[in-house]
C-alpha atoms as a PDB file:
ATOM      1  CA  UNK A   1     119.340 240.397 205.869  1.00  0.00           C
ATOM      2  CA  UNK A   2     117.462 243.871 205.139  1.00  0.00           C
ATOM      3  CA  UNK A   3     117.446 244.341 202.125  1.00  0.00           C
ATOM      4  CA  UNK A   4     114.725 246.772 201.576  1.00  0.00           C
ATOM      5  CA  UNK A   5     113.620 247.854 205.087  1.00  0.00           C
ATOM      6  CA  UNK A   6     110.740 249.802 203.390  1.00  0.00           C
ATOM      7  CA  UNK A   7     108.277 247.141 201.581  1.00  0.00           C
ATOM      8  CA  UNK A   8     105.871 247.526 204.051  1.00  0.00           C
ATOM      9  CA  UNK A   9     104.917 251.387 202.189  1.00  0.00           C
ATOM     10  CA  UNK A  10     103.831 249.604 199.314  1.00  0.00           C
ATOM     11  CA  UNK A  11     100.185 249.198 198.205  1.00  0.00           C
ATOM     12  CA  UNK A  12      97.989 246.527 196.116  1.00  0.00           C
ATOM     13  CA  UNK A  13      98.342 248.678 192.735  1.00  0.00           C
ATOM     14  CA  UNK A  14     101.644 249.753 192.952  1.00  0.00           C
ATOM     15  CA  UNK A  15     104.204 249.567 190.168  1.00  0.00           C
ATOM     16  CA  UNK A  16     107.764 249.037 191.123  1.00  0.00           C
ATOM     17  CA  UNK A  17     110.670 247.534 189.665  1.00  0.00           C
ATOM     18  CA  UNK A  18     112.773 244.316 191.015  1.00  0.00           C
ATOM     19  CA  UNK A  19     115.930 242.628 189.111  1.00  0.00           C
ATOM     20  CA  UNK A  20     114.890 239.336 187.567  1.00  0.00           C
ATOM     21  CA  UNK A  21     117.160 236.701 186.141  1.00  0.00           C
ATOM     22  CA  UNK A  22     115.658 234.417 183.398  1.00  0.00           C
ATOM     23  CA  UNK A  23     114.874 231.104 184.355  1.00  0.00           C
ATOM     24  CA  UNK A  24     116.917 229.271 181.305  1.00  0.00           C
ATOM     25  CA  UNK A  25     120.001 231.471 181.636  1.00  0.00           C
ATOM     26  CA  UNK A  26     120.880 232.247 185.190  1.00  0.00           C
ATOM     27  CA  UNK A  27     123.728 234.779 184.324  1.00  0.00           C
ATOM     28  CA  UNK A  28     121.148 237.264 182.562  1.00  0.00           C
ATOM     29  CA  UNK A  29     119.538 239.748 184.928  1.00  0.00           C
ATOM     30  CA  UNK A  30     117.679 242.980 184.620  1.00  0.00           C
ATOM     31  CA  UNK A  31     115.327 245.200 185.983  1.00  0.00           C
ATOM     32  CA  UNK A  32     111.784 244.228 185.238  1.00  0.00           C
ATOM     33  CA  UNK A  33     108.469 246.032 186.370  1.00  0.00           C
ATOM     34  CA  UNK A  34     106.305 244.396 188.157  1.00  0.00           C
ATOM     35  CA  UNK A  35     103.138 244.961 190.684  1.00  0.00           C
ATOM     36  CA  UNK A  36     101.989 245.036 194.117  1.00  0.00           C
ATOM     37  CA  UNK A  37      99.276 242.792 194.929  1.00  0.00           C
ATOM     38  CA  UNK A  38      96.719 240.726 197.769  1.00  0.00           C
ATOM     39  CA  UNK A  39      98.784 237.347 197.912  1.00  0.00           C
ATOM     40  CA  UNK A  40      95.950 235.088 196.725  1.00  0.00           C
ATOM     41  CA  UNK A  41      97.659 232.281 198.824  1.00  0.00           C
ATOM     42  CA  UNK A  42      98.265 234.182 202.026  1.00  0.00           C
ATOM     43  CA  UNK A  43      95.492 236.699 202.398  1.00  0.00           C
ATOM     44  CA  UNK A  44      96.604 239.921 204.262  1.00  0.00           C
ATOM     45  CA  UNK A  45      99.746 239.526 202.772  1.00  0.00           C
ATOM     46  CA  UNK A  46     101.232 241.498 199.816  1.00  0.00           C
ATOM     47  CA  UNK A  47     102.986 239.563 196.816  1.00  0.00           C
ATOM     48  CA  UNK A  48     104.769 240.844 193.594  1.00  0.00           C
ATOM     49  CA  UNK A  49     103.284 239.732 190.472  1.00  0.00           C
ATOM     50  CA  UNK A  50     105.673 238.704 187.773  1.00  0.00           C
ATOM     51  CA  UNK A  51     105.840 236.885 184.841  1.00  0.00           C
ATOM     52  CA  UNK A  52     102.296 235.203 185.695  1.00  0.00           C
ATOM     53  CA  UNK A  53     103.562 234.309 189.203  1.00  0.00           C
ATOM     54  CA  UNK A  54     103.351 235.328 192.698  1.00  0.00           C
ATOM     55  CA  UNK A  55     105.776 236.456 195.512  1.00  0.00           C
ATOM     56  CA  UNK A  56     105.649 237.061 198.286  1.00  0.00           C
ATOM     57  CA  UNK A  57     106.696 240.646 199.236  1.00  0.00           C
ATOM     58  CA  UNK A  58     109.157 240.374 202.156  1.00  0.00           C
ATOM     59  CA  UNK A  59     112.330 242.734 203.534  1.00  0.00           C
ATOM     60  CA  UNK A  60     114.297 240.669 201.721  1.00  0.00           C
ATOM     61  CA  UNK A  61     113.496 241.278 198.273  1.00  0.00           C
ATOM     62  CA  UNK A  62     115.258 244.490 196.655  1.00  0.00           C
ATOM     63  CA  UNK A  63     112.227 245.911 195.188  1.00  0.00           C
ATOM     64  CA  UNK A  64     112.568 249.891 193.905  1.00  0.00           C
ATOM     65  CA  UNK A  65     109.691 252.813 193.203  1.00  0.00           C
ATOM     66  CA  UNK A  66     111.236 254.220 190.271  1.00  0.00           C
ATOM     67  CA  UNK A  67     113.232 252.273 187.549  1.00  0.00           C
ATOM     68  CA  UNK A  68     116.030 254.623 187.555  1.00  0.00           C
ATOM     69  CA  UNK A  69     116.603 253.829 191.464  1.00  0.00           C
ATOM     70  CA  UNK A  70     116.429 250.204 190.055  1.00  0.00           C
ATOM     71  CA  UNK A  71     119.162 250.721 187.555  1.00  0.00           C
ATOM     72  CA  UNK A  72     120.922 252.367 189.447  1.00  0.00           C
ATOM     73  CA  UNK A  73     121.328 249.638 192.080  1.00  0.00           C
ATOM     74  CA  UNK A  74     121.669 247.507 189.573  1.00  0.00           C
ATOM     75  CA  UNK A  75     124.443 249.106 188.197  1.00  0.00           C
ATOM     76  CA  UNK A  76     125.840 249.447 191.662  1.00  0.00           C
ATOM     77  CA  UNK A  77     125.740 245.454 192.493  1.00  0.00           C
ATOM     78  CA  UNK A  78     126.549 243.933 188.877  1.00  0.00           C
ATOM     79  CA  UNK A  79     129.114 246.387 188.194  1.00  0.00           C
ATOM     80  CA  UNK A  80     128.318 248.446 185.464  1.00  0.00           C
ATOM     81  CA  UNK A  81     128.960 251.731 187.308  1.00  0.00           C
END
């Protein structure tokens, strides 16, 4: 699944924006900023830091360049539209 066929354009330094759900209530999401980094654990590699913690940045995460393209998905796939 594709979901964001365009991760590859980001850069270590870049800010972007991803939907997170907390960890202790899994029915809460929004859209949290976040930044593009060197995976420590796979160099050559690009991860999104979060919350303290690594990710790995693939074409599967829904990660956005502006928050209002975030929200706006958002809105689109939870409903709120």
């Amino acid at each position: 699944m594709k979901v964001n066929p365009e991760y590859t354009s980001h850069n270590p330094g870049d800010v972007v924006y991803v939907f997170y759900r907390n960890p202790h209530t899994q029915d809460i999401a929004n859209v949290q900023e976040a930044a593009v980094v060197n995976n420590p654990d796979n160099p050559g590699e690009l991860a999104i830091f979060l919350y303290e913690t690594y990710y790995p940045l693939t074409n599967e995460m829904a990660v956005y360049s502006s928050e209002a393209d975030a929200i706006s998905a958002y809105e689109r796939y939870f409903g709120y539209e």
